[in-house]
Protein backbone atom coordinates (compact mmCIF):
# COMPACT_ATOMS: atom_id res chain seq x y z
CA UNK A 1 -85.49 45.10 -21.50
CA UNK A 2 -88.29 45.36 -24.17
CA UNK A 3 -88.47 41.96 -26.43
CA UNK A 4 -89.57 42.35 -29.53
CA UNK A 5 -90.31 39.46 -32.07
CA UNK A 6 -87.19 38.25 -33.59
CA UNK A 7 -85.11 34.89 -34.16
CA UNK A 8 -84.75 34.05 -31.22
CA UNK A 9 -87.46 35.64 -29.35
CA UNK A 10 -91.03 34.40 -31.16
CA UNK A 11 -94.09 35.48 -29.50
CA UNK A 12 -97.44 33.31 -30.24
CA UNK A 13 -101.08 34.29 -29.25
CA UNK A 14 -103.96 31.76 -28.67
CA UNK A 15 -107.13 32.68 -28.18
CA UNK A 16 -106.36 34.58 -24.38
CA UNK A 17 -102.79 33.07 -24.26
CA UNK A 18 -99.44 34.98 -24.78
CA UNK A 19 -96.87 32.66 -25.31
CA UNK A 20 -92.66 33.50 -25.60
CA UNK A 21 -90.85 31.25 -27.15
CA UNK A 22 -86.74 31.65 -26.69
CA UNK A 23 -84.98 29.80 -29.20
CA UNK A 24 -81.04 28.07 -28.86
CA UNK A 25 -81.51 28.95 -25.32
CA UNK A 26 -78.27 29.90 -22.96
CA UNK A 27 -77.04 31.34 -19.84
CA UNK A 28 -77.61 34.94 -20.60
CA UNK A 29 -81.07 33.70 -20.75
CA UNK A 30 -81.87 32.99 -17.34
CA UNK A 31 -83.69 35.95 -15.29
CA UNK A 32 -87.00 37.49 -14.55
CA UNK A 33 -89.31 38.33 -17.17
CA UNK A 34 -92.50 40.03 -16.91
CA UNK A 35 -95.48 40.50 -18.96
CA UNK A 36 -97.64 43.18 -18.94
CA UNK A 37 -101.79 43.82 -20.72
CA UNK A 38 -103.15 47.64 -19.82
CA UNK A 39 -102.64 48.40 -16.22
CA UNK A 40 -101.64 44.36 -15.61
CA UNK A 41 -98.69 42.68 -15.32
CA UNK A 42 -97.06 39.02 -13.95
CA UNK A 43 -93.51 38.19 -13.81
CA UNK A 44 -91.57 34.58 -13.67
CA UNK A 45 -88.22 33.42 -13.51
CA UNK A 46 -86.18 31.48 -16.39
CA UNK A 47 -83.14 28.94 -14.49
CA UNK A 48 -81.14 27.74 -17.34
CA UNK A 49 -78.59 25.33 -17.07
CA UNK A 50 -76.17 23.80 -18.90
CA UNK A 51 -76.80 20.81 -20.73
CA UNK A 52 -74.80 17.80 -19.46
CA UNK A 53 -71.03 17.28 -20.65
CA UNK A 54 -70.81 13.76 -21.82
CA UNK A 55 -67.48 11.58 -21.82
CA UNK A 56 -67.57 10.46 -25.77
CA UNK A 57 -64.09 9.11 -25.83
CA UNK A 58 -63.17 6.99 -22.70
CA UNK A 59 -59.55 7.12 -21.53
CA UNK A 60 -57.30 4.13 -22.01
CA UNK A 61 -54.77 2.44 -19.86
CA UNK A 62 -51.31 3.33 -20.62
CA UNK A 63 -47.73 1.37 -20.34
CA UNK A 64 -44.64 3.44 -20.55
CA UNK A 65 -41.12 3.23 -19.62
CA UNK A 66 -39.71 6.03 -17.31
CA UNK A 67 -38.27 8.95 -19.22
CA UNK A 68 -40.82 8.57 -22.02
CA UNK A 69 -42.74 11.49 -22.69
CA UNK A 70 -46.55 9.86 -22.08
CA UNK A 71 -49.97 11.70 -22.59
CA UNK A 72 -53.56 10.10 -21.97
CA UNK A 73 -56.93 11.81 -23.84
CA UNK A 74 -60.36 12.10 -24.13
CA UNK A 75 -62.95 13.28 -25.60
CA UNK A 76 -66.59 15.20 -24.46
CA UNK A 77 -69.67 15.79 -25.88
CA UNK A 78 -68.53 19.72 -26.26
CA UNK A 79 -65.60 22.03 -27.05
CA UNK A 80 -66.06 24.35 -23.98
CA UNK A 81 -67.06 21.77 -21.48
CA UNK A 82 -65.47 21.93 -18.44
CA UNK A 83 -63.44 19.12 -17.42
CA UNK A 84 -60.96 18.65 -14.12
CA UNK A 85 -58.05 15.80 -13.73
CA UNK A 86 -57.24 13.42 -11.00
CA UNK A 87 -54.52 11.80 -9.88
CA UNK A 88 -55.45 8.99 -7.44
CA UNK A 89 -58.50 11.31 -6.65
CA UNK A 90 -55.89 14.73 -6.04
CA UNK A 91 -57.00 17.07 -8.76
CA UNK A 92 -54.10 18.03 -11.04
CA UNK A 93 -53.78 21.71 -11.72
CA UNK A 94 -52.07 23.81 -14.86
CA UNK A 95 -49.51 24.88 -12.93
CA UNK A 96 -46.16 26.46 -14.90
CA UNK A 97 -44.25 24.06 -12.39
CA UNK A 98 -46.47 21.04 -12.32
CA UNK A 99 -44.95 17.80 -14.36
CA UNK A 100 -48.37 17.45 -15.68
CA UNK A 101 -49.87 19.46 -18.45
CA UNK A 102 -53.35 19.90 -19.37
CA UNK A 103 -53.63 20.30 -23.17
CA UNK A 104 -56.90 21.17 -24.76
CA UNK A 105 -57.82 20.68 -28.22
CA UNK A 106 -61.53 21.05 -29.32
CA UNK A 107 -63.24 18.13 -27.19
CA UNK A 108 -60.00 16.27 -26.85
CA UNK A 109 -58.73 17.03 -23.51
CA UNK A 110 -54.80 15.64 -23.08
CA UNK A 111 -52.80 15.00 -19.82
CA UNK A 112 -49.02 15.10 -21.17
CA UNK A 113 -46.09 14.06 -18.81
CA UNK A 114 -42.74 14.71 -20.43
CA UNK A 115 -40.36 12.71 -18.53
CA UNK A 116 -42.45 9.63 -16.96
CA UNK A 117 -40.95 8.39 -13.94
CA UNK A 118 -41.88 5.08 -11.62
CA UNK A 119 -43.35 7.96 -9.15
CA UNK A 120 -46.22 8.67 -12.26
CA UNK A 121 -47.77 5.08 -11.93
CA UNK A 122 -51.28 5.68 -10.66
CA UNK A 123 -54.78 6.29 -11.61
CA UNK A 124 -55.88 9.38 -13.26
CA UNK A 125 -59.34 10.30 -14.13
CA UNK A 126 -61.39 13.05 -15.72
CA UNK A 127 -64.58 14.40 -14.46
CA UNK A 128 -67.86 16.73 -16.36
CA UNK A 129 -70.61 17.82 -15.25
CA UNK A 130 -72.16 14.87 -17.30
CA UNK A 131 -69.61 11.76 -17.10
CA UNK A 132 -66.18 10.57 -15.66
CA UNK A 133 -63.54 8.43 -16.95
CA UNK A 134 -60.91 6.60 -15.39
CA UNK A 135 -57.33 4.24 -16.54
CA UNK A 136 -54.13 2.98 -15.03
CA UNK A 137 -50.59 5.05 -16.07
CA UNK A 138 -48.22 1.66 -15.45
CA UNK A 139 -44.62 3.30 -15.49
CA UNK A 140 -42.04 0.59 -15.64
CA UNK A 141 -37.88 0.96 -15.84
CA UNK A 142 -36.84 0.07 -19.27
CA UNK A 143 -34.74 -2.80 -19.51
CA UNK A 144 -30.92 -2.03 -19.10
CA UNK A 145 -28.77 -2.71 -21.59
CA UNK A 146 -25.05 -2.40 -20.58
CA UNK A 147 -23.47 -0.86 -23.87
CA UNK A 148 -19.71 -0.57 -22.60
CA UNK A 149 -18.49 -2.86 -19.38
CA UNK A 150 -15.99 -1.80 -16.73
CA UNK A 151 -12.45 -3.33 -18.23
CA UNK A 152 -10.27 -4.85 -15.56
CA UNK A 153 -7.23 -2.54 -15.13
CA UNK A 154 -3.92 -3.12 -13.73
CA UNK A 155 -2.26 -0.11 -12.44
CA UNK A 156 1.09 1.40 -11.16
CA UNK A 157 1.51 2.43 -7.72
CA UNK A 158 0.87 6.36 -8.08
CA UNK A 159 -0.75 6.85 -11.70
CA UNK A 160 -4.19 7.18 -12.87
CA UNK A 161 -7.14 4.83 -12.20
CA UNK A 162 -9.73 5.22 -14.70
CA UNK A 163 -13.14 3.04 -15.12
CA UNK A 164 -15.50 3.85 -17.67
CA UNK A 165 -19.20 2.29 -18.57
CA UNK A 166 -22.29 3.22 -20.30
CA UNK A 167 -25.56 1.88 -20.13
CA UNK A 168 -28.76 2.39 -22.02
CA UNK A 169 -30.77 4.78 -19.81
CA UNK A 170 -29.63 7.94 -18.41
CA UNK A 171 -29.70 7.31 -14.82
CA UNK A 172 -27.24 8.00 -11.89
CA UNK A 173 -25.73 5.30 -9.46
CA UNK A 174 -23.54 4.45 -7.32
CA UNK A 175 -19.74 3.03 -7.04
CA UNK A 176 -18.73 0.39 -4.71
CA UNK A 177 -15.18 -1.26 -3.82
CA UNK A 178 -14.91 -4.24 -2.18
CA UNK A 179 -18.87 -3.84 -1.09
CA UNK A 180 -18.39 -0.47 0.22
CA UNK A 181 -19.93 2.59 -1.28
CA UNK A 182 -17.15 4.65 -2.83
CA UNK A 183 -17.40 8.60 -2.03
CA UNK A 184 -15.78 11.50 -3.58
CA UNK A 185 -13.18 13.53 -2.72
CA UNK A 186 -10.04 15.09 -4.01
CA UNK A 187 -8.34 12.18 -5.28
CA UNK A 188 -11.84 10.22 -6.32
CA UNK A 189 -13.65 11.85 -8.85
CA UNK A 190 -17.28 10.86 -9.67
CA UNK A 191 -18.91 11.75 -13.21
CA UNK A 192 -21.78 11.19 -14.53
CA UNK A 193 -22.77 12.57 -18.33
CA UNK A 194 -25.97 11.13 -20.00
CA UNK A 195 -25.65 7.46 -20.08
CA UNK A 196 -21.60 7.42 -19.42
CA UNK A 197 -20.47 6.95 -15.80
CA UNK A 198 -16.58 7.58 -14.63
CA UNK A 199 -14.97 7.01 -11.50
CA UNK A 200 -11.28 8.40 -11.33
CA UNK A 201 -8.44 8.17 -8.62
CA UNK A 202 -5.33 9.96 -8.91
CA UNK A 203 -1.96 8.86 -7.46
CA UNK A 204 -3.22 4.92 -6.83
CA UNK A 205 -2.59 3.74 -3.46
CA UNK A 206 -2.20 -0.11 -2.53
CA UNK A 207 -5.76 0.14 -0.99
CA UNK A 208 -7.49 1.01 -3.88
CA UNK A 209 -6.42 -2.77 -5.40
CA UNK A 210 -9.96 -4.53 -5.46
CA UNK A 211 -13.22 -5.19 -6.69
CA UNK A 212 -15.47 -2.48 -8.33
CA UNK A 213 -18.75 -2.56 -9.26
CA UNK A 214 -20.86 0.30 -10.94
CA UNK A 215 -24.63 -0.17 -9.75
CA UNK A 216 -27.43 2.03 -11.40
CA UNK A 217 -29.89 3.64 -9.49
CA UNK A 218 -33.39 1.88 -9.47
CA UNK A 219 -31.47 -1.43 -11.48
CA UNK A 220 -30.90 -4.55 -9.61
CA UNK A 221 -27.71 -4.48 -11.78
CA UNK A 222 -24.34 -4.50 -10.89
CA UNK A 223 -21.30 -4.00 -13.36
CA UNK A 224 -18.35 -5.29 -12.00
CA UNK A 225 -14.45 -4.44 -12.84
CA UNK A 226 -11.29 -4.75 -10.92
CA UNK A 227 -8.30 -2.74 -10.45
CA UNK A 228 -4.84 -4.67 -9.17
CA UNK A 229 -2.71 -1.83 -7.95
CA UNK A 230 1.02 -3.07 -8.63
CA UNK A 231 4.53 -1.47 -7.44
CA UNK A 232 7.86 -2.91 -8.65
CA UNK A 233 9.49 -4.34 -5.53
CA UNK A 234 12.63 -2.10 -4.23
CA UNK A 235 15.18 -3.48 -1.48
CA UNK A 236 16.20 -0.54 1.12
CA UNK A 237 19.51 -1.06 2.30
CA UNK A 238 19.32 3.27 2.94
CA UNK A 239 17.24 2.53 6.30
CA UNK A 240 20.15 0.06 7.22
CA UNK A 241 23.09 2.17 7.56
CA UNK A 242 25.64 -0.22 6.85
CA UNK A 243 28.89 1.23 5.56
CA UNK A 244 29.80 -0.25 2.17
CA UNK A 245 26.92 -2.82 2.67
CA UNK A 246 28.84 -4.93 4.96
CA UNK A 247 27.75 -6.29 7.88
CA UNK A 248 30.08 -7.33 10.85
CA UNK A 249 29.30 -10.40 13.17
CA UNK A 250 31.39 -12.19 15.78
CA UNK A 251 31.88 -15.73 15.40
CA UNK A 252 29.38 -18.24 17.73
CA UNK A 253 27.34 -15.30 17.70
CA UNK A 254 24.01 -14.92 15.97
CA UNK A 255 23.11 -13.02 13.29
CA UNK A 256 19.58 -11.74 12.59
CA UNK A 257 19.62 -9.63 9.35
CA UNK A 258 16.22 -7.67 8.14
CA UNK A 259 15.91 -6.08 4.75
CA UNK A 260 13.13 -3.91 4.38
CA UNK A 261 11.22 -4.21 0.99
CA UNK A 262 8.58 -2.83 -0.75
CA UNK A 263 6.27 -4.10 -3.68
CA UNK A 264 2.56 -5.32 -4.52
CA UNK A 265 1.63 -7.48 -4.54
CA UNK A 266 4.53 -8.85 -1.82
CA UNK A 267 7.51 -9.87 -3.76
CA UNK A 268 8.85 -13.53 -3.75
CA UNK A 269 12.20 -13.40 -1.65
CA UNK A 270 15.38 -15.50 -2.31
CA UNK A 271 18.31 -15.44 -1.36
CA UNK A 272 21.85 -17.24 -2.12
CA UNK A 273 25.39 -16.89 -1.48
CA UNK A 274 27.91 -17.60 -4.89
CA UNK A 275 26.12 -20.23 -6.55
CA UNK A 276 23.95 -21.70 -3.49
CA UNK A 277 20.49 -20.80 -3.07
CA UNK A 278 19.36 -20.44 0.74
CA UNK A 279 16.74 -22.35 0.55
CA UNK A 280 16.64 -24.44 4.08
CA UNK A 281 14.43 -23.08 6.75
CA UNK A 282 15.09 -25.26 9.98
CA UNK A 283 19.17 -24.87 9.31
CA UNK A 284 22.22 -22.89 10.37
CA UNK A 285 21.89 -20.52 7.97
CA UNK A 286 18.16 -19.98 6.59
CA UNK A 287 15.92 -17.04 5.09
CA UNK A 288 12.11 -16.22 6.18
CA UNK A 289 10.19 -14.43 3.61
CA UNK A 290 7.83 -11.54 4.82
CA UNK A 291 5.70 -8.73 3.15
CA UNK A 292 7.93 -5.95 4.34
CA UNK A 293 10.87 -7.74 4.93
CA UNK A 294 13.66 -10.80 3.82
CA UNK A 295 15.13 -12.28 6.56
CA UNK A 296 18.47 -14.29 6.39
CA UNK A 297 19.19 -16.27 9.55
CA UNK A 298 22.84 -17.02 10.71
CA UNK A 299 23.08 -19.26 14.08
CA UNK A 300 26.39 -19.55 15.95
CA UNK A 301 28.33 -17.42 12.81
CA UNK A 302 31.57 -18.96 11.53
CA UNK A 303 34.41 -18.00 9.87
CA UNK A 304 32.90 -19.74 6.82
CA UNK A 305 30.32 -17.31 6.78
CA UNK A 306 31.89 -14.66 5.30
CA UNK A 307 31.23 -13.89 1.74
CA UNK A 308 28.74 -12.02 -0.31
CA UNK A 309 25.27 -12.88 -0.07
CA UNK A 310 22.85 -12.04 -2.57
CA UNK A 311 19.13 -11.00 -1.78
CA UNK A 312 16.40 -11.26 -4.99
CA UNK A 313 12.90 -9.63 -5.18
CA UNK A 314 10.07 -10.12 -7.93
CA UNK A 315 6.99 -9.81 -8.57
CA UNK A 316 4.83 -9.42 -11.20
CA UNK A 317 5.42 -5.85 -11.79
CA UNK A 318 9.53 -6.51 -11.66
CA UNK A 319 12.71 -7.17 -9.78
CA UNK A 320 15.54 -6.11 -7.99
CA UNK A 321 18.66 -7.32 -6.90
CA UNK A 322 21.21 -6.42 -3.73
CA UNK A 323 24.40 -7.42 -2.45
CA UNK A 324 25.44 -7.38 0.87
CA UNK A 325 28.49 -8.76 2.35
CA UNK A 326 28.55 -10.61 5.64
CA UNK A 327 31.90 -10.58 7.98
CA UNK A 328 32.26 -12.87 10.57
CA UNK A 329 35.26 -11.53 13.03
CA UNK A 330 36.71 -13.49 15.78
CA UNK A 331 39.70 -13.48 17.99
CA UNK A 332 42.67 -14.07 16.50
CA UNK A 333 44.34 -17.59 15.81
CA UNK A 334 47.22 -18.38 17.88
CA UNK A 335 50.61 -16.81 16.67
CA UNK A 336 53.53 -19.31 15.95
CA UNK A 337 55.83 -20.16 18.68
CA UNK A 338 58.34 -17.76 19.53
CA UNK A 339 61.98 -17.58 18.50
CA UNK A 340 64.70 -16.88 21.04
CA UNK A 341 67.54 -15.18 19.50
CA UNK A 342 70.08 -14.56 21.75
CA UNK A 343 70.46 -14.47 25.54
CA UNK A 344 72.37 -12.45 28.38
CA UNK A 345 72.89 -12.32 32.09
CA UNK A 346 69.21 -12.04 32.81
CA UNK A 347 67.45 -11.14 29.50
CA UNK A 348 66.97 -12.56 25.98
CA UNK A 349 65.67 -11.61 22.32
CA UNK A 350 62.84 -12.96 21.11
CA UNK A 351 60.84 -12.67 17.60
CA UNK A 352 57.61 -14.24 16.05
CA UNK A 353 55.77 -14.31 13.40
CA UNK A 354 51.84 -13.06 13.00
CA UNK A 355 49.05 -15.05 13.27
CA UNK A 356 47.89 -17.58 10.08
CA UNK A 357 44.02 -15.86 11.11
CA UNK A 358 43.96 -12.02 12.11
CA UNK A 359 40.03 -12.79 13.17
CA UNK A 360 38.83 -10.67 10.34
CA UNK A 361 39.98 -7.44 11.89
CA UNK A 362 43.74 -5.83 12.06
CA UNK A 363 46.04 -6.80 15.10
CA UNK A 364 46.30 -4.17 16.94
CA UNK A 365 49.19 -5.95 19.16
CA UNK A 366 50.69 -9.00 21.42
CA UNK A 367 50.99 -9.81 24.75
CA UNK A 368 54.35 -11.62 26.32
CA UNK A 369 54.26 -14.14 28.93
CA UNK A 370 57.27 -16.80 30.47
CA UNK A 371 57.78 -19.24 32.73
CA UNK A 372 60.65 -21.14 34.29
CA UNK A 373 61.02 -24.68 32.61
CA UNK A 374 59.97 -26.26 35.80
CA UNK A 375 57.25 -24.16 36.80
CA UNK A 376 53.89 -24.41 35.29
CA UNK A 377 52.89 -21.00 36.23
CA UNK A 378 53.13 -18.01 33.35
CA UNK A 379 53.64 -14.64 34.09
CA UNK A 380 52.48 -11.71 32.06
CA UNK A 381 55.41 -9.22 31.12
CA UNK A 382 53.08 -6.48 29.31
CA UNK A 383 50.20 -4.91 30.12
CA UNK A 384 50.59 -2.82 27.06
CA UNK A 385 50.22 -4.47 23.71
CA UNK A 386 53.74 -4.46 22.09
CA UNK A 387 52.59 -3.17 18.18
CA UNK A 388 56.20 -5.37 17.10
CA UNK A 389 57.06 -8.62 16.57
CA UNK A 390 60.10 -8.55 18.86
CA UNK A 391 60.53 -8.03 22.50
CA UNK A 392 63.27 -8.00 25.15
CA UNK A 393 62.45 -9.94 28.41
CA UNK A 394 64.21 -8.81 31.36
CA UNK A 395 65.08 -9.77 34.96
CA UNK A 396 65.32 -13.10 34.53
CA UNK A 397 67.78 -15.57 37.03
CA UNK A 398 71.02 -16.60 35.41
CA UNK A 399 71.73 -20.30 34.84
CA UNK A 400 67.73 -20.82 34.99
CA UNK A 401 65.92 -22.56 32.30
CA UNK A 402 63.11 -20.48 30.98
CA UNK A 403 60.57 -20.88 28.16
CA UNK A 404 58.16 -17.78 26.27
CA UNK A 405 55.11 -17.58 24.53
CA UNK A 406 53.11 -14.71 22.56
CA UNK A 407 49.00 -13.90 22.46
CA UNK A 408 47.84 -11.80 19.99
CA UNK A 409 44.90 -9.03 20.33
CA UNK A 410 42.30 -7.75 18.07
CA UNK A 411 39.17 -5.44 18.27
CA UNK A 412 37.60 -8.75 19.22
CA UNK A 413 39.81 -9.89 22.01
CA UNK A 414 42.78 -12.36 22.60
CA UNK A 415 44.10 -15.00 20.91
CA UNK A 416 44.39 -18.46 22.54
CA UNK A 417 48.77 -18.64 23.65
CA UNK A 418 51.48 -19.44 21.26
CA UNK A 419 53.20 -23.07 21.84
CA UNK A 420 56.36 -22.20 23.63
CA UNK A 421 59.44 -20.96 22.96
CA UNK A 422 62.56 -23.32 22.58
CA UNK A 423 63.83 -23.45 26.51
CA UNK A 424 67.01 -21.29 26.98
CA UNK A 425 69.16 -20.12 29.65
CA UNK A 426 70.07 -16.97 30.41
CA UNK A 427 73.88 -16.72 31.09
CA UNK A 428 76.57 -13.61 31.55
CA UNK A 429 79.51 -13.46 29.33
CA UNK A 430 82.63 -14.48 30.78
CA UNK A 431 85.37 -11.80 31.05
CA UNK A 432 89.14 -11.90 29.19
CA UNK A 433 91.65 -12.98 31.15
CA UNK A 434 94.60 -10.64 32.57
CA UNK A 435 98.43 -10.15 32.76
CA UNK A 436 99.37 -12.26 29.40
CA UNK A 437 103.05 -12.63 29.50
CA UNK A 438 105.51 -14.85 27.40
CA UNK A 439 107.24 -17.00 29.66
CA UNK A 440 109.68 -18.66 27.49
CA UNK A 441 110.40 -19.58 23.95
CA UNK A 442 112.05 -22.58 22.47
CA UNK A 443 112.32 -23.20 18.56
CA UNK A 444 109.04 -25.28 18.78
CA UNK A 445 107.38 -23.58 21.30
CA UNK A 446 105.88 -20.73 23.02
CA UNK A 447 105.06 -20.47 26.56
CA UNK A 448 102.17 -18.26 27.73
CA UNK A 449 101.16 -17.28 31.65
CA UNK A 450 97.98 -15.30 32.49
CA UNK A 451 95.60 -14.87 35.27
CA UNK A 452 91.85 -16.22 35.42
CA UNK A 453 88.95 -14.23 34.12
CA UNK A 454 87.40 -11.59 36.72
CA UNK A 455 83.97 -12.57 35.89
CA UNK A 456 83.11 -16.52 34.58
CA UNK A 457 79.03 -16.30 35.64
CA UNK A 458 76.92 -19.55 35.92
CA UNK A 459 78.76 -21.46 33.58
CA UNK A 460 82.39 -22.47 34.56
CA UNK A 461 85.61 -22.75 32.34
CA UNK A 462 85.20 -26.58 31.24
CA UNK A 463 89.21 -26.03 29.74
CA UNK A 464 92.09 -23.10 28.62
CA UNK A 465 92.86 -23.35 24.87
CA UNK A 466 96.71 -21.95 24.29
């Protein structure tokens, strides 16, 4: 290319010298150039380089708080001076996805992180061709402020469990119950929405009574709540199966009686019969207390027993009340002793009257036994109860003395013996006498013949009334 004097190009003669002179001199400057006089010529080279890029404005150390939106600058000696960023000596690039942006304006040249995190703390640095500049990015956590606490909840057995907080930074955490970390699943639900955190649990269970706590991620913090799952206390007498609620026991027996219960927390038991509360625990008759269960107690059952009994359970979410009734059977007391009513030749009528005590249970009938006066060995004369209160012994000796007495039998077995019967004899009826005849008649008397009786039995005529 053919210079000619201009500007920028000024060309200067002394004496034999040709001088060029190239003023506000840049890149597209540098090449060969060649000067020629008649059939001569010489060539050089121009190198040109750029003039150093100077750091003017140092950069600064910087103190943020994580989610702040944080930039660091500075400035160089000119507006198209190339300048590169480090991160803990990586370079940092423009990339659309990088966190960092590289923001130039003039000779300011801005790093710009939108959402600082504790990850961001390091040294960055900027580097020319003439200078370098370095400062510390110190990225703290911002101090928590808890703006709403977890509220201590009690809760029915089955409904909704709901704890709420919020804090002052929007980060995510985690739940805990009892020191364990909580996890979701269909009945726990997790939420987290800016700075509000949730934890909900359908259809509360017993297990989830407890102690919460709410700890944010990257906070030594913990927000504490707790939930006390409650259930009225019910009494199930339906797992018992005892018709009409009644419960049968035979005397000098004992008697262990469970009701099953439910409740939380575990309801206070007591229990009382009438106006008595049961209240003795090393006695006859005593109640236990249990989390599932009351427990009444009966050793060696008696007739006195019986009754209605009366079982309470509370709590703090209620109460409840049963009734049961307790019936103590036994065998039956001893019937009255026996009437004899009338006698023949080898039998006699007898009668009695029922027992005072049935046992608790109906009599279902009576066994008969005798003896001879003399004798002090009984004999049974039924081996199937007799359902009356009468009964005709048989095939007994004429003229012998005899005594009877009556048992009575229930569902629970038999009665101790009657005291015996008034003694009695069992004698035949003598027969009429024969051949009655007038034998002669005066005006004050009558005289009568007739012959003896067929039959007299055991007992003999002691005298003839005319």
């Amino acid at each position: 290319t053919l210079f000619r004097s201009s500007t920028k190009y000024i060309f200067e003669t002394k004496g034999n010298q040709r001088i060029l002179f190239i003023n506000n001199c840049t890149l597209a400057d540098d090449a060969a150039y060649q000067v020629r006089a008649g059939d001569e010529k010489c060539s050089t080279e121009l190198f040109v380089r750029e003039p150093p890029i100077l750091v003017t404005k140092e950069l600064e150390n910087v103190s943020s708080y994580c989610g702040d939106r944080v930039e660091m600058e500075c400035e160089v000696s000119d507006e198209d001076a190339n300048v590169k960023w480090f991160k803990n000596g990586v370079e940092l690039t423009n990339e659309p996805r990088s966190r960092y942006r590289l923001k130039v304006d003039g000779k300011r040249h801005i790093l710009i992180i939108d959402e600082a995190n504790r990850g961001d703390s390091a040294t960055y640095s900027v580097m020319t061709t003439g200078g370098q500049s370095a400062a510390q990015l110190q990225v703290d956590l911002r101090p928590l402020k808890i703006l709403t606490p977890l509220t201590d909840m009690t809760v029915m057995l089955g409904k909704e469990i709901n704890l709420k907080c919020e804090i002052s930074e929007n980060v995510s955490g985690r739940w805990y119950r009892n020191g364990q970390l909580v996890l979701g699943s269909e009945r726990i639900k997790l939420y987290h929405k800016g700075r509000i955190h949730r934890l909900i649990i359908d259809n509360a269970l017993v297990e989830d009574d407890g102690d919460y706590a709410f700890v944010p991620d990257l906070y030594l913090v913990n927000i504490p709540g707790k939930i006390h799952v409650i259930d009225p206390p019910k009494i199930h007498f339906d797992a018992l199966n005892y018709p009409d609620n009644t419960v049968t026991v035979v005397a000098g027996t004992k008697l262990r009686l469970e009701i099953p219960i439910t409740g939380e927390p575990a309801p206070k038991i007591i229990w009382s019969k009438g106006d008595k509360w049961i209240t003795d625990l090393s006695g006859r008759v005593r109640a236990e207390s249990h989390p599932d269960h009351g427990l009444l107690i009966i050793e060696s059952a008696e007739k006195e027993d019986t009754g209605t009994y009366r079982i309470m359970v509370k709590n703090e979410a209620g109460e409840a009340v049963a009734h049961i009734k307790i019936k103590v059977v036994d065998i039956p007391d001893a019937p009255p002793a026996p009437i004899v009513t009338e006698v023949g030749e080898d039998w006699c009528s007898m009668i009695w009257e029922p027992p005072a005590y049935d046992g608790g249970c109906p009599i279902l009938g009576y066994f008969i036994e005798r003896k001879k006066k003399q004798s002090s060995r009984w004999m049974r004369l039924n081996f199937d109860l007799i359902k009356e209160n009468a009964f005709e012994p048989k095939k007994m000796i004429e003229g012998v003395a005899y005594e009877v007495r009556v048992f009575a039998v229930n569902s629970i077995g038999t009665s101790k013996p009657s005291a015996p019967s008034k003694a009695f004899v069992p004698l035949a009826v003598t027969s009429a006498p024969t051949l009655l005849v007038v034998d002669g008649v005066t005006d004050s008397s009558v005289t009568m013949k007739w012959r003896p009786p067929d039959h007299i039995g055991a007992a003999v005529l002691d005298r003839k009334s005319t």
